[in-house]
C-alpha atoms as a PDB file:
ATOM      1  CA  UNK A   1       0.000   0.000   0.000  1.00  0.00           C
ATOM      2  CA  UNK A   2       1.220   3.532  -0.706  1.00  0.00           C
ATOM      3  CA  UNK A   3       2.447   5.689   2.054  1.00  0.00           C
ATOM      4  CA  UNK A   4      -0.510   8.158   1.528  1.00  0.00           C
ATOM      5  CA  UNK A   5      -3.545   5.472   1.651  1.00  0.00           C
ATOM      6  CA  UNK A   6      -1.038   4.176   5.042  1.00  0.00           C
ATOM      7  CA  UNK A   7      -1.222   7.582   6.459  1.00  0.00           C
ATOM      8  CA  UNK A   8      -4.672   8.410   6.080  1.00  0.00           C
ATOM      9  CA  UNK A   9      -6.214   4.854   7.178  1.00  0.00           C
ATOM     10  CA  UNK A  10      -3.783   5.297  10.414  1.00  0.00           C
ATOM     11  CA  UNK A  11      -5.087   8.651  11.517  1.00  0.00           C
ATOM     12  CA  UNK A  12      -9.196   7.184  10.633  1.00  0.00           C
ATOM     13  CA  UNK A  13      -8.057   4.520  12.907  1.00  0.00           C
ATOM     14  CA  UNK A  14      -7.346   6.501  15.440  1.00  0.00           C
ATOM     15  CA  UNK A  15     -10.444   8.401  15.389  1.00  0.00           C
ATOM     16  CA  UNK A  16     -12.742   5.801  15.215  1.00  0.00           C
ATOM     17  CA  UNK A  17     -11.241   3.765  17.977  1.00  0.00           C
ATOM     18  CA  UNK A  18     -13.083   6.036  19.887  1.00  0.00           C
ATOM     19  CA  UNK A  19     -15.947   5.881  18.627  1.00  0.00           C
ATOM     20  CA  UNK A  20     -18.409   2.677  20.937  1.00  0.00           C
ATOM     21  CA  UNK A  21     -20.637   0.529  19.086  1.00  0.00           C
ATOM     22  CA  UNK A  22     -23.414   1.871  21.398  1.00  0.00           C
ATOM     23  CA  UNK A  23     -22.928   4.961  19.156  1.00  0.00           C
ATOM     24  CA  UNK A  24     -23.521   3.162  16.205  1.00  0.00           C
ATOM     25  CA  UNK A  25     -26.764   0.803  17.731  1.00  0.00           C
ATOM     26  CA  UNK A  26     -27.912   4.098  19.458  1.00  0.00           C
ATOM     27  CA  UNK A  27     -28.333   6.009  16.036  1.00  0.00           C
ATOM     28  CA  UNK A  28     -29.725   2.898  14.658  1.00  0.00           C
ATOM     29  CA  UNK A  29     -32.682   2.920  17.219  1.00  0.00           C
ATOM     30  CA  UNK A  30     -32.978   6.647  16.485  1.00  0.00           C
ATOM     31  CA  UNK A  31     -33.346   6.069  13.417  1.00  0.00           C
ATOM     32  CA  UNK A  32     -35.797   3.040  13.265  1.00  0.00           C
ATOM     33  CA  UNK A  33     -38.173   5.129  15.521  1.00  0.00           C
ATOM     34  CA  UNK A  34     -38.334   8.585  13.829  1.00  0.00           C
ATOM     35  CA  UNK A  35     -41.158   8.809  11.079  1.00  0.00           C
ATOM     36  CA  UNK A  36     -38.184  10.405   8.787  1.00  0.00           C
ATOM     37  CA  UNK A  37     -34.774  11.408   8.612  1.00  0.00           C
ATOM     38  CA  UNK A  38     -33.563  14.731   7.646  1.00  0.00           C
ATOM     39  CA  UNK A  39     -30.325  14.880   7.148  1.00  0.00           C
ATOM     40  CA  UNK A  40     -28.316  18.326   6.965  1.00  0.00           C
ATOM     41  CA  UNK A  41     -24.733  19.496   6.178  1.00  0.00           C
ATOM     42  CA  UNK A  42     -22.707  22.074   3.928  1.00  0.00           C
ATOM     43  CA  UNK A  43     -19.983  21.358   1.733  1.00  0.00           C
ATOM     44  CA  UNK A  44     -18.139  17.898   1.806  1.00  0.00           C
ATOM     45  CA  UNK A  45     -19.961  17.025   5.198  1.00  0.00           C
ATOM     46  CA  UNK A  46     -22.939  17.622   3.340  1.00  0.00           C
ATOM     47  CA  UNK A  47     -22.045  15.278   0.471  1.00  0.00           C
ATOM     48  CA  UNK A  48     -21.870  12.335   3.399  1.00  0.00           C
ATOM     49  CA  UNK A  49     -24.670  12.973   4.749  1.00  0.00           C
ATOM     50  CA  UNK A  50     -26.288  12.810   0.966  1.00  0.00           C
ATOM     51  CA  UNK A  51     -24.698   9.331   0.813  1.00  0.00           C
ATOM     52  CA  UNK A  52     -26.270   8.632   4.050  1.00  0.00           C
ATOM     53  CA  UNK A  53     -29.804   9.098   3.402  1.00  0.00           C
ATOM     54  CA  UNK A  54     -29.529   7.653   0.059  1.00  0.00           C
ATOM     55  CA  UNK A  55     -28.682   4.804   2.050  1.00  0.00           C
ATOM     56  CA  UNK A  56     -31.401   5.348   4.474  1.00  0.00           C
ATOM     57  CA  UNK A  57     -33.930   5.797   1.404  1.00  0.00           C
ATOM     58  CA  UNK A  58     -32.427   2.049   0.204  1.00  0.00           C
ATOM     59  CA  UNK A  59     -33.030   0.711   3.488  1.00  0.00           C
ATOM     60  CA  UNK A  60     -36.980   1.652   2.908  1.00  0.00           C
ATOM     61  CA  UNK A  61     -36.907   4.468   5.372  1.00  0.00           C
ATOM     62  CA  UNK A  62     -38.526   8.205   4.097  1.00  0.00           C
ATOM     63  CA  UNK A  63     -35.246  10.465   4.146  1.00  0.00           C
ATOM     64  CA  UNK A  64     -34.440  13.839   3.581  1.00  0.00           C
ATOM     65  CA  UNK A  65     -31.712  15.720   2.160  1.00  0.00           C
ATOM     66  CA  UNK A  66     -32.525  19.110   4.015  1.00  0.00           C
ATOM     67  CA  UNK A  67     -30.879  21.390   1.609  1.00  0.00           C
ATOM     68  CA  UNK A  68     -33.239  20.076  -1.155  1.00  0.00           C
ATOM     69  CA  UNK A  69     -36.123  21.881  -2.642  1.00  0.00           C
ATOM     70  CA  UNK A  70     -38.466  18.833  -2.604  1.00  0.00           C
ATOM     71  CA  UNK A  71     -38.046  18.466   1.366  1.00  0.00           C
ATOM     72  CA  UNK A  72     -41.330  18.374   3.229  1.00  0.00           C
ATOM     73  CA  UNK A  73     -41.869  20.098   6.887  1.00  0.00           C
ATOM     74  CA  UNK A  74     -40.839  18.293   9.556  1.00  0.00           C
ATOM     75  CA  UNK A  75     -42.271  17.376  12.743  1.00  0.00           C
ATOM     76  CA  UNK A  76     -42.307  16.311  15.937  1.00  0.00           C
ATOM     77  CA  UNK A  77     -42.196  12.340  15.423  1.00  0.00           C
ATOM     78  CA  UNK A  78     -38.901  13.678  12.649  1.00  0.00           C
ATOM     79  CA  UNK A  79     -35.364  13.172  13.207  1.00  0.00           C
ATOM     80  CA  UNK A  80     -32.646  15.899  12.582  1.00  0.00           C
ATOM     81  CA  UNK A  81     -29.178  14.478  11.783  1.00  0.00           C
ATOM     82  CA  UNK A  82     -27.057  17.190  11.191  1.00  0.00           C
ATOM     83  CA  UNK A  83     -23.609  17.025  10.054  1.00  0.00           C
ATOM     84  CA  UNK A  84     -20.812  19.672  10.768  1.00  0.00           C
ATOM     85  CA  UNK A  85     -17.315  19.297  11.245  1.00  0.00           C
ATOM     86  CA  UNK A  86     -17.046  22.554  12.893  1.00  0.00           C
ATOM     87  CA  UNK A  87     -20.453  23.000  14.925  1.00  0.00           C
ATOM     88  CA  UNK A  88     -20.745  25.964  13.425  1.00  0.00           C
ATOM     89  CA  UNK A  89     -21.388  25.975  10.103  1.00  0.00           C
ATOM     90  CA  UNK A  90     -24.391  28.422  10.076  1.00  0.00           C
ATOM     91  CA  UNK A  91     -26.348  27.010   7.190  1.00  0.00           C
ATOM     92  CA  UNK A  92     -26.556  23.141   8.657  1.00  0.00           C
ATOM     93  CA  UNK A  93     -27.013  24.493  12.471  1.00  0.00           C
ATOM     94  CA  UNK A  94     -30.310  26.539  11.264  1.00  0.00           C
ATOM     95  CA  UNK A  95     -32.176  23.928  10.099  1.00  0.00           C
ATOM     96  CA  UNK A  96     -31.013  22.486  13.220  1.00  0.00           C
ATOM     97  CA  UNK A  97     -32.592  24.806  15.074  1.00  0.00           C
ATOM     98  CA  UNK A  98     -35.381  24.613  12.994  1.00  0.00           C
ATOM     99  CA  UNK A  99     -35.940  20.952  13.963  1.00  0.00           C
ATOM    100  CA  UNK A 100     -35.553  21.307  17.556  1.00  0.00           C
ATOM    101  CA  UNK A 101     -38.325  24.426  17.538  1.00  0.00           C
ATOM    102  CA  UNK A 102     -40.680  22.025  16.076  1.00  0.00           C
ATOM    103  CA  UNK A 103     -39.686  18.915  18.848  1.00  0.00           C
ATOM    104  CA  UNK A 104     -37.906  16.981  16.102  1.00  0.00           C
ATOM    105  CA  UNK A 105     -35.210  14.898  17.905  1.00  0.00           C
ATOM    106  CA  UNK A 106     -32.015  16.079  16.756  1.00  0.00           C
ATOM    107  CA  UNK A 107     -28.790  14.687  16.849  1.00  0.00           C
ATOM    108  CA  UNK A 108     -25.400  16.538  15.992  1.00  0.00           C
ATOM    109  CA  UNK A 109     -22.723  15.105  14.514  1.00  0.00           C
ATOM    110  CA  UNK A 110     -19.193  17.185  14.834  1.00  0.00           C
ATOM    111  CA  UNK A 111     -15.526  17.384  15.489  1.00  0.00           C
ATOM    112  CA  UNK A 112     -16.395  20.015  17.943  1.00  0.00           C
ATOM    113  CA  UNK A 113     -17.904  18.562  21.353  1.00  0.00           C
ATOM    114  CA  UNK A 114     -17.814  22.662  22.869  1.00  0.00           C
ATOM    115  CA  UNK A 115     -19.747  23.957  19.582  1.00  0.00           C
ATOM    116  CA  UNK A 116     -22.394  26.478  20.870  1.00  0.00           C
ATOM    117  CA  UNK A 117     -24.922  24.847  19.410  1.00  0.00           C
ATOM    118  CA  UNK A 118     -24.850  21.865  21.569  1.00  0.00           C
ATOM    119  CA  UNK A 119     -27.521  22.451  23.757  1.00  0.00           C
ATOM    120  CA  UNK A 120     -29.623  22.428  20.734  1.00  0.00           C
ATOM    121  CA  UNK A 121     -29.341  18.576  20.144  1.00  0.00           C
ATOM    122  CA  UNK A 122     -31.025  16.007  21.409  1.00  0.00           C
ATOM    123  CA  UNK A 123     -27.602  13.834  21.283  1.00  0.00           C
ATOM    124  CA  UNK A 124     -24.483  15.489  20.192  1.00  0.00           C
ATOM    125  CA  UNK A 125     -21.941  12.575  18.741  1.00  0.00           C
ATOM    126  CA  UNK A 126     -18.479  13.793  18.661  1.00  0.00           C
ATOM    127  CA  UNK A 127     -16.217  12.565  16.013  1.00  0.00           C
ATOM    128  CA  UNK A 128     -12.579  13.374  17.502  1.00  0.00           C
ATOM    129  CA  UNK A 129     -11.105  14.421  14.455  1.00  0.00           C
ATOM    130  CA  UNK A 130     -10.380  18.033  14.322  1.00  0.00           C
ATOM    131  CA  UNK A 131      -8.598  19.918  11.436  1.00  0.00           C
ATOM    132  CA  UNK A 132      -4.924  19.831  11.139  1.00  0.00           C
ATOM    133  CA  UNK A 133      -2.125  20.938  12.539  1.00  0.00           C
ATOM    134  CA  UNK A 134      -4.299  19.881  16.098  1.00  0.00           C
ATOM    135  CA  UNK A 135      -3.814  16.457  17.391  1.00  0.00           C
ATOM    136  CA  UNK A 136      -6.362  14.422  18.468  1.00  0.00           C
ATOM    137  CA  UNK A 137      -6.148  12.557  22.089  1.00  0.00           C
ATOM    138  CA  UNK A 138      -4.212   9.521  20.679  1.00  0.00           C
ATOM    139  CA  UNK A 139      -1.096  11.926  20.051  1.00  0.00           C
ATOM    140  CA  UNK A 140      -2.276  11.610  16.146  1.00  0.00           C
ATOM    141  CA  UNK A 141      -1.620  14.577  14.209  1.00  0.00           C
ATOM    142  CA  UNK A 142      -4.014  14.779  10.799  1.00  0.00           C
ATOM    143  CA  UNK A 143      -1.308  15.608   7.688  1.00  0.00           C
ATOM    144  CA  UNK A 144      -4.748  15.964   5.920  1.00  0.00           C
ATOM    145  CA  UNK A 145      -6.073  19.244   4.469  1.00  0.00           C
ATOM    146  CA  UNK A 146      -8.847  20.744   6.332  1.00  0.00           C
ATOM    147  CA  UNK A 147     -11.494  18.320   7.512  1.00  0.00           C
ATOM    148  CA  UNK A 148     -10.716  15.262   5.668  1.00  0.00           C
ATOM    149  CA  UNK A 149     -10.406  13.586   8.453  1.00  0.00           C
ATOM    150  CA  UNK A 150     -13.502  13.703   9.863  1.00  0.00           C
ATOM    151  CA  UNK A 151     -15.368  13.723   6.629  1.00  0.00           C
ATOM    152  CA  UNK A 152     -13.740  10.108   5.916  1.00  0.00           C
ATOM    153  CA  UNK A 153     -14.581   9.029   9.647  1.00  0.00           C
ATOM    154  CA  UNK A 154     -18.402  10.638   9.341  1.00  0.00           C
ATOM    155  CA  UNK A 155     -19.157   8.263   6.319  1.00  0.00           C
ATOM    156  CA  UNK A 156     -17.564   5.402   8.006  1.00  0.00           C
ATOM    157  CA  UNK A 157     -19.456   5.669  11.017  1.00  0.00           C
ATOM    158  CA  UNK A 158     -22.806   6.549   9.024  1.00  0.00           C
ATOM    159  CA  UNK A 159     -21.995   3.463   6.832  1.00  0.00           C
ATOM    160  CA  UNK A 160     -21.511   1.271   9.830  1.00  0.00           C
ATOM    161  CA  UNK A 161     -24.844   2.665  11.193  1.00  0.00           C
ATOM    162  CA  UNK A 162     -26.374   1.310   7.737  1.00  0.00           C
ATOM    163  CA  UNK A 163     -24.415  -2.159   8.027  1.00  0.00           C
ATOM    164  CA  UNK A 164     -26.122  -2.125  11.792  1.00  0.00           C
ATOM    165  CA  UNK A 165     -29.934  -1.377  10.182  1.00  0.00           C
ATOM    166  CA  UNK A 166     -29.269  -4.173   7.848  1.00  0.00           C
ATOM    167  CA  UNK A 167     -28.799  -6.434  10.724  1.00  0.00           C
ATOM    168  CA  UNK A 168     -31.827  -4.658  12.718  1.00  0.00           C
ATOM    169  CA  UNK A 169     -34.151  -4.253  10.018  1.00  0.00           C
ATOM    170  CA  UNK A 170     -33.193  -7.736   8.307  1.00  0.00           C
ATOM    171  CA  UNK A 171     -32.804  -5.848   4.738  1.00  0.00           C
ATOM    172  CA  UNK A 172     -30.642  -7.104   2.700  1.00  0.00           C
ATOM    173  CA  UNK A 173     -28.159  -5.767  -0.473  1.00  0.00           C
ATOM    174  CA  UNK A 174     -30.526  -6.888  -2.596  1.00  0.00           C
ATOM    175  CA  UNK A 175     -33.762  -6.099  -1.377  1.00  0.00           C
ATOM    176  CA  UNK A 176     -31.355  -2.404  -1.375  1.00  0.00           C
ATOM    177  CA  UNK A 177     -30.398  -2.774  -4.658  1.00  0.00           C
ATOM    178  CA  UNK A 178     -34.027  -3.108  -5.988  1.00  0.00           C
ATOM    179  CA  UNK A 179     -34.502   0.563  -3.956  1.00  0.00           C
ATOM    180  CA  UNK A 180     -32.000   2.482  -6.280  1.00  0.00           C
ATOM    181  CA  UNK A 181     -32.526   4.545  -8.567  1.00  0.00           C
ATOM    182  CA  UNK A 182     -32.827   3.637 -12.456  1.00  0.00           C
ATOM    183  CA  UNK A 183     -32.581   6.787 -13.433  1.00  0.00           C
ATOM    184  CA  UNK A 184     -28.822   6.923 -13.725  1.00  0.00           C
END
């Protein structure tokens, strides 16, 4: 393997170490109980969280993408997940807000467990995986640009929640497949 892909799987490693598999089974439950899912997130966050609730949508759940113009209202039976690196990425942390006005659980998904916007959440789930030059508590320093590293760890760990709602709702890849699209 290349010295790069060596790198980069060493510091993910060391993020999601840290990361319990009652995370994962809790956001599965979350998930299995809300009505629907929105998902929200800016920029490259916002592209895994896209993945994600494609996912969901292949699963058989109703998800969102929040940012989209076909997105209905959501409620009070609803679930939030929003997705910001930061915790501060205005954009994402309004329709946040938005959510939790309406009693929408929430949950908050970010590099920063002292974001402002904390209190707002339902469940904040801290990915420790801030931008470089700072290390993260394993003495890890990320040599990647920005927030690649907690980009790569969000889609692992929303991935791994999709491996766990396999399991839970006993959906397989191709009872999945036969959910995506045919319009590529």
């Amino acid at each position: 393997m290349n010295p790069w892909s060596q790198r980069v799987l060493r510091e993910l490693d060391a993020v999601l170490r840290q990361v319990p598999e009652e995370v994962i089974a809790g956001l599965a439950n979350l998930l299995v109980a809300a009505k629907r899912v929105f998902v929200a997130g800016e920029g490259r966050s916002g592209l895994m969280g896209k993945a994600f609730a494609s996912r969901l949508v292949h699963l058989g759940l109703r998800a969102h993408d929040a940012s989209e113009i076909t997105c209905p209202r959501i409620g009070p039976e609803d679930l939030m997940i929003a997705c910001s690196g930061s915790g501060e990425t205005r954009t994402t942390l309004e329709k946040m807000l938005s959510a939790h006005e309406v009693d929408a659980k929430v949950v908050l998904i970010t590099a920063n467990p002292d974001t402002r916007f904390g209190d707002a959440a339902d469940i904040l789930l801290h990915l420790p995986a801030p931008p470089a030059p700072e290390r993260i508590s394993r003495g890890v320093a990320s040599s990647q640009p920005q927030r690649s590293l907690f980009e790569q760890a969000l889609l692992i760990v929303l991935d791994s929640t999709v491996l766990r709602l396999m399991e839970k709702l006993k959906v397989g890849r191709d009872e999945m497949q036969k959910r995506h699209t045919n319009l590529e």
